[in-house]
PDB file of N, CA and C in Angstrom:
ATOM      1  N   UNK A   1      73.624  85.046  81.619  1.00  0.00           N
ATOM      2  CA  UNK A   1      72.848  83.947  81.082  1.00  0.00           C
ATOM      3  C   UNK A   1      71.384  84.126  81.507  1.00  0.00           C
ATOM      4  N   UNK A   2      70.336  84.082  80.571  1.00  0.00           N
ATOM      5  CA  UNK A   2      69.059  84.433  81.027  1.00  0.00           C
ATOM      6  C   UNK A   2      68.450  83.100  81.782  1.00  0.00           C
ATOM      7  N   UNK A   3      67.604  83.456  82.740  1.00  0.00           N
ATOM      8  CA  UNK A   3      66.613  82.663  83.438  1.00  0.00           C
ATOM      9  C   UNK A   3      66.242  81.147  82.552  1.00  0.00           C
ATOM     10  N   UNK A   4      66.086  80.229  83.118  1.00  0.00           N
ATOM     11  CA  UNK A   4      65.520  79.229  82.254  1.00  0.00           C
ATOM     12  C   UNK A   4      63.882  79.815  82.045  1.00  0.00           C
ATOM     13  N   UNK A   5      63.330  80.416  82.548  1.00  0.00           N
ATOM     14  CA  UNK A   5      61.944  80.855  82.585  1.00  0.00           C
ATOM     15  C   UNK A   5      61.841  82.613  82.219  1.00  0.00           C
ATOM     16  N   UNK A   6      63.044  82.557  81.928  1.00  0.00           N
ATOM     17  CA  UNK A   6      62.730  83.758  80.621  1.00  0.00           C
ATOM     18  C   UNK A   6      61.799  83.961  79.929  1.00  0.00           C
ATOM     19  N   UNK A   7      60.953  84.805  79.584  1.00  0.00           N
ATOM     20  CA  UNK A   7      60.071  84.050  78.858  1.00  0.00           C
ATOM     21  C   UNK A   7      60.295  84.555  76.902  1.00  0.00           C
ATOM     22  N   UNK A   8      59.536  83.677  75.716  1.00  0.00           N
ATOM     23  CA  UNK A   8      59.765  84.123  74.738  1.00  0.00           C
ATOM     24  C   UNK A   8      58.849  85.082  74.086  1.00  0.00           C
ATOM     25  N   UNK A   9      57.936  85.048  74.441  1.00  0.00           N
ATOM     26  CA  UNK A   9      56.823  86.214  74.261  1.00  0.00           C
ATOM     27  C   UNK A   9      55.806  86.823  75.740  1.00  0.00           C
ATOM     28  N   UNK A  10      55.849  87.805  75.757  1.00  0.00           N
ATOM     29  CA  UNK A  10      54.793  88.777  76.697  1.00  0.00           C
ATOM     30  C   UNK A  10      53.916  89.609  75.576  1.00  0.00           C
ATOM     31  N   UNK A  11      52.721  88.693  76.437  1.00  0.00           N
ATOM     32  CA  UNK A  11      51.444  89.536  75.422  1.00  0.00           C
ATOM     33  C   UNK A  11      50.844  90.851  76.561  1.00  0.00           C
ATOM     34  N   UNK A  12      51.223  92.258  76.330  1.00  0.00           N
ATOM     35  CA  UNK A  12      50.514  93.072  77.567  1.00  0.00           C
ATOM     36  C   UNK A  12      49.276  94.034  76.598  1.00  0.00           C
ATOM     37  N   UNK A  13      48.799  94.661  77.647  1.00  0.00           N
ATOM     38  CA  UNK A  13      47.681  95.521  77.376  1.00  0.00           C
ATOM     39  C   UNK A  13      46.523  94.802  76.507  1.00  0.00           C
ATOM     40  N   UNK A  14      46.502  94.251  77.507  1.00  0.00           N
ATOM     41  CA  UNK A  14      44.956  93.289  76.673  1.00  0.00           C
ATOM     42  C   UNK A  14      44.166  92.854  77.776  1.00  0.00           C
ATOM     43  N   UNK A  15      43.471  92.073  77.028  1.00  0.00           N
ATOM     44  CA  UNK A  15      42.164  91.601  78.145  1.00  0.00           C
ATOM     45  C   UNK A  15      42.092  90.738  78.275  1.00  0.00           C
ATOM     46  N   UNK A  16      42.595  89.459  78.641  1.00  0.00           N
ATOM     47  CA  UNK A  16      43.095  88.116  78.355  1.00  0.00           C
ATOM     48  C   UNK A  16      42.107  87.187  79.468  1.00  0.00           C
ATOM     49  N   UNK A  17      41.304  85.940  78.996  1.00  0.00           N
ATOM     50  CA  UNK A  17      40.628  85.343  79.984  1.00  0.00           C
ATOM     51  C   UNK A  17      41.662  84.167  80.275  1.00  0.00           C
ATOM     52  N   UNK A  18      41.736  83.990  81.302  1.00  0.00           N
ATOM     53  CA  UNK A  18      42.329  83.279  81.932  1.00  0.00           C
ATOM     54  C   UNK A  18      41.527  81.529  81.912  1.00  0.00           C
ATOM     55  N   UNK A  19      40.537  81.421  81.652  1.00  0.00           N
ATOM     56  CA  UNK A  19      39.847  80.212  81.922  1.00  0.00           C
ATOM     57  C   UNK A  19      39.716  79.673  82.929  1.00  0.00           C
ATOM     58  N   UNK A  20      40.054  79.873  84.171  1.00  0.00           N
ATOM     59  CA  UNK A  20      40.000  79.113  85.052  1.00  0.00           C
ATOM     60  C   UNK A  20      39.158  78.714  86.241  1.00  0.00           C
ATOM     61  N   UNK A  21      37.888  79.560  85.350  1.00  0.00           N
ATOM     62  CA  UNK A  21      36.932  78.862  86.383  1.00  0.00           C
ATOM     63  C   UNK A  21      36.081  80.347  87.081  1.00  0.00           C
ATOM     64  N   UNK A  22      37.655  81.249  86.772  1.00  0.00           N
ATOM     65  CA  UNK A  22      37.142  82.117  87.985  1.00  0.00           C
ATOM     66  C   UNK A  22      37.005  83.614  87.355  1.00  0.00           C
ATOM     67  N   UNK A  23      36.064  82.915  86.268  1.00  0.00           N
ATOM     68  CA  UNK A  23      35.968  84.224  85.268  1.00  0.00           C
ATOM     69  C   UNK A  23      37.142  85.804  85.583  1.00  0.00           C
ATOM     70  N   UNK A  24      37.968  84.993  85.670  1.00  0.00           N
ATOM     71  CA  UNK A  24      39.694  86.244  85.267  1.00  0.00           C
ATOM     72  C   UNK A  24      40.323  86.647  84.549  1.00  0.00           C
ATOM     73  N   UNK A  25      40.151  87.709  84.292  1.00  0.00           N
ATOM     74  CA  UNK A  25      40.967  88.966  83.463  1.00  0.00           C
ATOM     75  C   UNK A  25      42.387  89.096  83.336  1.00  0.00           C
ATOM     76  N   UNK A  26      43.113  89.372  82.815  1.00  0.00           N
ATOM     77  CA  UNK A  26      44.483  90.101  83.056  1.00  0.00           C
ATOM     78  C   UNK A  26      44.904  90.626  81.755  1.00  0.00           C
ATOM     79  N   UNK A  27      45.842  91.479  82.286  1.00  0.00           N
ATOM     80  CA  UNK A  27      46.232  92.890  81.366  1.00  0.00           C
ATOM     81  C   UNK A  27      47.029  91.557  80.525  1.00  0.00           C
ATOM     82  N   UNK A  28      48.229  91.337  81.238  1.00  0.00           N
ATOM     83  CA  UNK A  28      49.299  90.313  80.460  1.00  0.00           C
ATOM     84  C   UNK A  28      49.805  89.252  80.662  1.00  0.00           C
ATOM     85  N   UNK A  29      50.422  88.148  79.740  1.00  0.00           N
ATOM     86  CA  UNK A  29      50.872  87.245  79.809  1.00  0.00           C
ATOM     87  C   UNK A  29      52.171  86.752  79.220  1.00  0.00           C
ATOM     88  N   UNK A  30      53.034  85.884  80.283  1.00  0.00           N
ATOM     89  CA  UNK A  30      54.563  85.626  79.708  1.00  0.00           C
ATOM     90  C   UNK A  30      54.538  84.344  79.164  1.00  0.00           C
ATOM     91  N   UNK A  31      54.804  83.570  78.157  1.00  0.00           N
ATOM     92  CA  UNK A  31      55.529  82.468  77.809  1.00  0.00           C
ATOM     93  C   UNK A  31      56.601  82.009  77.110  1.00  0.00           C
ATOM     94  N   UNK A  32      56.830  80.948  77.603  1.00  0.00           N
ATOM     95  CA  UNK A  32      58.408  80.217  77.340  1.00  0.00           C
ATOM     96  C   UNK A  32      57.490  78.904  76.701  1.00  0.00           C
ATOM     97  N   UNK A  33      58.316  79.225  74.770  1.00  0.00           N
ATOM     98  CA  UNK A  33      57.908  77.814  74.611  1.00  0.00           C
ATOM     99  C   UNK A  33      55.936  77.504  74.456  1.00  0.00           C
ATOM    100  N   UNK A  34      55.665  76.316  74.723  1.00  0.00           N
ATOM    101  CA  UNK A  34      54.375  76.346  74.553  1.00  0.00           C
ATOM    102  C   UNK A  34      54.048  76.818  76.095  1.00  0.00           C
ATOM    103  N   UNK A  35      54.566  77.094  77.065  1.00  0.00           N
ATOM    104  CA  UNK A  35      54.186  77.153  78.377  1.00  0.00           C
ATOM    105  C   UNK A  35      54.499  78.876  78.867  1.00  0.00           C
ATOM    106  N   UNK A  36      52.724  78.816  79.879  1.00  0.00           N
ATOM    107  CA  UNK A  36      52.380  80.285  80.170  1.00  0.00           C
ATOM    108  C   UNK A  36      53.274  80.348  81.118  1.00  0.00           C
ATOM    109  N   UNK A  37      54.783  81.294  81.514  1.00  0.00           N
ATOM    110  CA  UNK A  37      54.980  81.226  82.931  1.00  0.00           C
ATOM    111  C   UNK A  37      54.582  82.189  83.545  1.00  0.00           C
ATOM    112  N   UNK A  38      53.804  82.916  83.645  1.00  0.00           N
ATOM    113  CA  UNK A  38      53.061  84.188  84.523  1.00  0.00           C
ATOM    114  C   UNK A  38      51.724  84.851  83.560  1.00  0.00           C
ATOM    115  N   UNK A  39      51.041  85.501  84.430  1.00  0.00           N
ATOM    116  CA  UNK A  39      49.920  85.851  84.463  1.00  0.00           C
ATOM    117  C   UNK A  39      49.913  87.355  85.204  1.00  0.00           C
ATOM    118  N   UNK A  40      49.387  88.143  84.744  1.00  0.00           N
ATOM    119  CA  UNK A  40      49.076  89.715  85.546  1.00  0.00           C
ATOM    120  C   UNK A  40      49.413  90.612  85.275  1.00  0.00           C
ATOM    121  N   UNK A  41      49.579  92.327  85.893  1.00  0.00           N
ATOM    122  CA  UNK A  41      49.010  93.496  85.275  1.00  0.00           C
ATOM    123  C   UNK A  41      50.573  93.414  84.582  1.00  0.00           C
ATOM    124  N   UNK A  42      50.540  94.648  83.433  1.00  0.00           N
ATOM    125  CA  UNK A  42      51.339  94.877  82.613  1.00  0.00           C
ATOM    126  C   UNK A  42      53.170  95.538  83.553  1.00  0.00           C
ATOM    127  N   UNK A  43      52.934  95.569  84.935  1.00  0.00           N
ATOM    128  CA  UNK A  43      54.350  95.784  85.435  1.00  0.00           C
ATOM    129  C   UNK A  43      54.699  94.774  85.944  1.00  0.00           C
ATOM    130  N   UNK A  44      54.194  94.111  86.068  1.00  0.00           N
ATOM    131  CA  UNK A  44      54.627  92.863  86.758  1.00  0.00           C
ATOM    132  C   UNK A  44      55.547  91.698  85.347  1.00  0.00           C
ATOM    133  N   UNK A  45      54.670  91.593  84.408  1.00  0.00           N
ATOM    134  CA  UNK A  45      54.936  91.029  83.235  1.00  0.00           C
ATOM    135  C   UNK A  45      56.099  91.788  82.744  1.00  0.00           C
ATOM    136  N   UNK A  46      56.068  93.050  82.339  1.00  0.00           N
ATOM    137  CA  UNK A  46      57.442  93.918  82.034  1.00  0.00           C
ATOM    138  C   UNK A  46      58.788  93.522  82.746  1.00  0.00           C
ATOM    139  N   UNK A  47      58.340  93.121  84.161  1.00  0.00           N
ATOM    140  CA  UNK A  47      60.313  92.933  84.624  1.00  0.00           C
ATOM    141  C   UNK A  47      60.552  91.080  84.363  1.00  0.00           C
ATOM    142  N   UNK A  48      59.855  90.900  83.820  1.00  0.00           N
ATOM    143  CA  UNK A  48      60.055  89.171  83.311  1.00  0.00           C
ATOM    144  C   UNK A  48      61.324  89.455  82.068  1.00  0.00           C
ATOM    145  N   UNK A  49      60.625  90.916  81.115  1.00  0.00           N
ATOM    146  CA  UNK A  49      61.343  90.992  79.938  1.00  0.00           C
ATOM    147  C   UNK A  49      62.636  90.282  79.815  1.00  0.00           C
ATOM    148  N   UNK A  50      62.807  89.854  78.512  1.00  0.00           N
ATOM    149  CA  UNK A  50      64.586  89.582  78.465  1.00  0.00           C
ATOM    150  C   UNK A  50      65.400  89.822  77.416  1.00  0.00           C
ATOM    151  N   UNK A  51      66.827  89.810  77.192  1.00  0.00           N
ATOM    152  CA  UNK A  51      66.967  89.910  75.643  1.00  0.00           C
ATOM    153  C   UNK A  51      66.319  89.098  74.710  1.00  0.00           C
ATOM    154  N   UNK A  52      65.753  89.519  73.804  1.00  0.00           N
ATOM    155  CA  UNK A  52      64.946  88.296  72.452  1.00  0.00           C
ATOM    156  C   UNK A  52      63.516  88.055  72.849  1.00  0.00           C
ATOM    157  N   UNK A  53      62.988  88.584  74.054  1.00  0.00           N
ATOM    158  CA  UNK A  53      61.757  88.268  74.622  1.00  0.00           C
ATOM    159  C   UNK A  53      60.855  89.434  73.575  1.00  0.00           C
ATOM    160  N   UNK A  54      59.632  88.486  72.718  1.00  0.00           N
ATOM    161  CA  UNK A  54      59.757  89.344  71.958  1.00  0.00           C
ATOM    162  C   UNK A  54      57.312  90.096  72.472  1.00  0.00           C
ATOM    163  N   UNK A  55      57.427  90.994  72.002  1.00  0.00           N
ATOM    164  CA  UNK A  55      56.692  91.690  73.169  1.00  0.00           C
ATOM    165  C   UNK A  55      55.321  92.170  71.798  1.00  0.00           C
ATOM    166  N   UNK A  56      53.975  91.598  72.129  1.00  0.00           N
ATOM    167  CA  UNK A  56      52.704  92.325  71.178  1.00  0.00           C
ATOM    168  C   UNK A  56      51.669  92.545  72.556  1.00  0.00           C
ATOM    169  N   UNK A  57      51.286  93.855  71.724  1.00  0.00           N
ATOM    170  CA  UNK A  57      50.431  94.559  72.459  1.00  0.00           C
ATOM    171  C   UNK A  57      48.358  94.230  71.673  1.00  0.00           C
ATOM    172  N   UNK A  58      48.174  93.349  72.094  1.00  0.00           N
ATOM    173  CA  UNK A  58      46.759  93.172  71.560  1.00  0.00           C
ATOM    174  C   UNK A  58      45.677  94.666  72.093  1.00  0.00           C
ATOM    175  N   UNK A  59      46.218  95.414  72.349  1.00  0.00           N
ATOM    176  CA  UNK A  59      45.493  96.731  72.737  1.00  0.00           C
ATOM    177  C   UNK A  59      44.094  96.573  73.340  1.00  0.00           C
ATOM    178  N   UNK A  60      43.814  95.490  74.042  1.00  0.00           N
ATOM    179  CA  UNK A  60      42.733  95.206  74.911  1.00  0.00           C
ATOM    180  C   UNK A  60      41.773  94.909  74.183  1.00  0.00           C
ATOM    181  N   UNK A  61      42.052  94.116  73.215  1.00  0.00           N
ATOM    182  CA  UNK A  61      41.201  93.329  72.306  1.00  0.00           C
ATOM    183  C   UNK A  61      41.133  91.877  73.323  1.00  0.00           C
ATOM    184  N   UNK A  62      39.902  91.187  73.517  1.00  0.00           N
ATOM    185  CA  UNK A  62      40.114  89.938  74.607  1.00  0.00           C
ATOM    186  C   UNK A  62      40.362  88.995  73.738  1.00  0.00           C
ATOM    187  N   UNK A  63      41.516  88.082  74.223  1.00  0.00           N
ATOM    188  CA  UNK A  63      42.196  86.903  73.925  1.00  0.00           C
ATOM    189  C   UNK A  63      41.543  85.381  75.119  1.00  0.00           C
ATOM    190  N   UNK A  64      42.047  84.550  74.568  1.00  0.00           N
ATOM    191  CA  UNK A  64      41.985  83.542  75.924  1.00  0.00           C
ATOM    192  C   UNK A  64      43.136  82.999  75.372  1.00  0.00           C
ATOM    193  N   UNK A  65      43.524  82.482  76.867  1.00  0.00           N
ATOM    194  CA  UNK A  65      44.755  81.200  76.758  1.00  0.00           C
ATOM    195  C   UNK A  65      44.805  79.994  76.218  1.00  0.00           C
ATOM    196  N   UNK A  66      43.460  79.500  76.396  1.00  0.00           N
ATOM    197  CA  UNK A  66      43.255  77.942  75.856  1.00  0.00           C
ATOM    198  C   UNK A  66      44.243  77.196  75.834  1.00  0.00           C
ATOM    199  N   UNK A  67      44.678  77.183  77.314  1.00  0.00           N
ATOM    200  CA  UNK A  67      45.190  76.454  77.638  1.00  0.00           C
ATOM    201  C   UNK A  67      44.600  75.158  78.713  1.00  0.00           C
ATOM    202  N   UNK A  68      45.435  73.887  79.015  1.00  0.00           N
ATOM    203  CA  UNK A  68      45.234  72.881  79.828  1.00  0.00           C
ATOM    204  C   UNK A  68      45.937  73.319  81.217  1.00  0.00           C
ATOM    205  N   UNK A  69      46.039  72.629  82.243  1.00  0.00           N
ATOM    206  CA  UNK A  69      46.684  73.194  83.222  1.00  0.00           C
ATOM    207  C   UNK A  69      48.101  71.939  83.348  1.00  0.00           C
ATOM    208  N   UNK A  70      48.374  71.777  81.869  1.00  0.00           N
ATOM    209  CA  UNK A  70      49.811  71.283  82.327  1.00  0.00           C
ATOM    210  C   UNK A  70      50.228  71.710  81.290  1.00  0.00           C
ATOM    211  N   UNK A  71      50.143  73.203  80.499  1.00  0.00           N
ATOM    212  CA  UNK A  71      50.742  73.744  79.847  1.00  0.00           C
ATOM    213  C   UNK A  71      51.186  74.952  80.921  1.00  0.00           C
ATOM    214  N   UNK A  72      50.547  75.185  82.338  1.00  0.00           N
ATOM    215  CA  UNK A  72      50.934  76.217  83.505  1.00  0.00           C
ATOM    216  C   UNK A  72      52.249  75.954  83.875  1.00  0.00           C
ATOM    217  N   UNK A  73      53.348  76.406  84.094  1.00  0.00           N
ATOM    218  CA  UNK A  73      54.756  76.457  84.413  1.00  0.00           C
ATOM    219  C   UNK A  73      54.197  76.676  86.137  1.00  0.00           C
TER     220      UNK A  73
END
């Protein structure tokens, strides 16, 4: 049975701003749902993977999260 915090998409190899103030970067990001549950380099994000976790590579094109901080898991 997978994790409740499985996540449903990992965005890796990108350049992703984090917003938070602290002008931060990261390769990738996991979410479940409307909610980010992790943040950071592309191996760390990889062992989140799960079955159905479904996986785009923005090839280091920069994204932001635009997110609130009660969309943060």
């Amino acid at each position: 049975m997978p994790s409740p915090l499985t996540p449903d998409l990992i965005l890796r190899n990108g350049n992703i701003a984090t917003l938070n103030g602290a002008g931060r970067f990261v390769q990738a990001l996991a979410a479940k749902g409307e909610h980010i549950v992790a943040l950071g380099r592309n191996d760390e994000i990889d062992g989140l993977k799960g079955q159905g976790t479904e996986v785009h590579e923005p090839h280091g094109d920069r994204k932001s999260t635009r997110l609130n901080p009660s969309q943060v898991v």
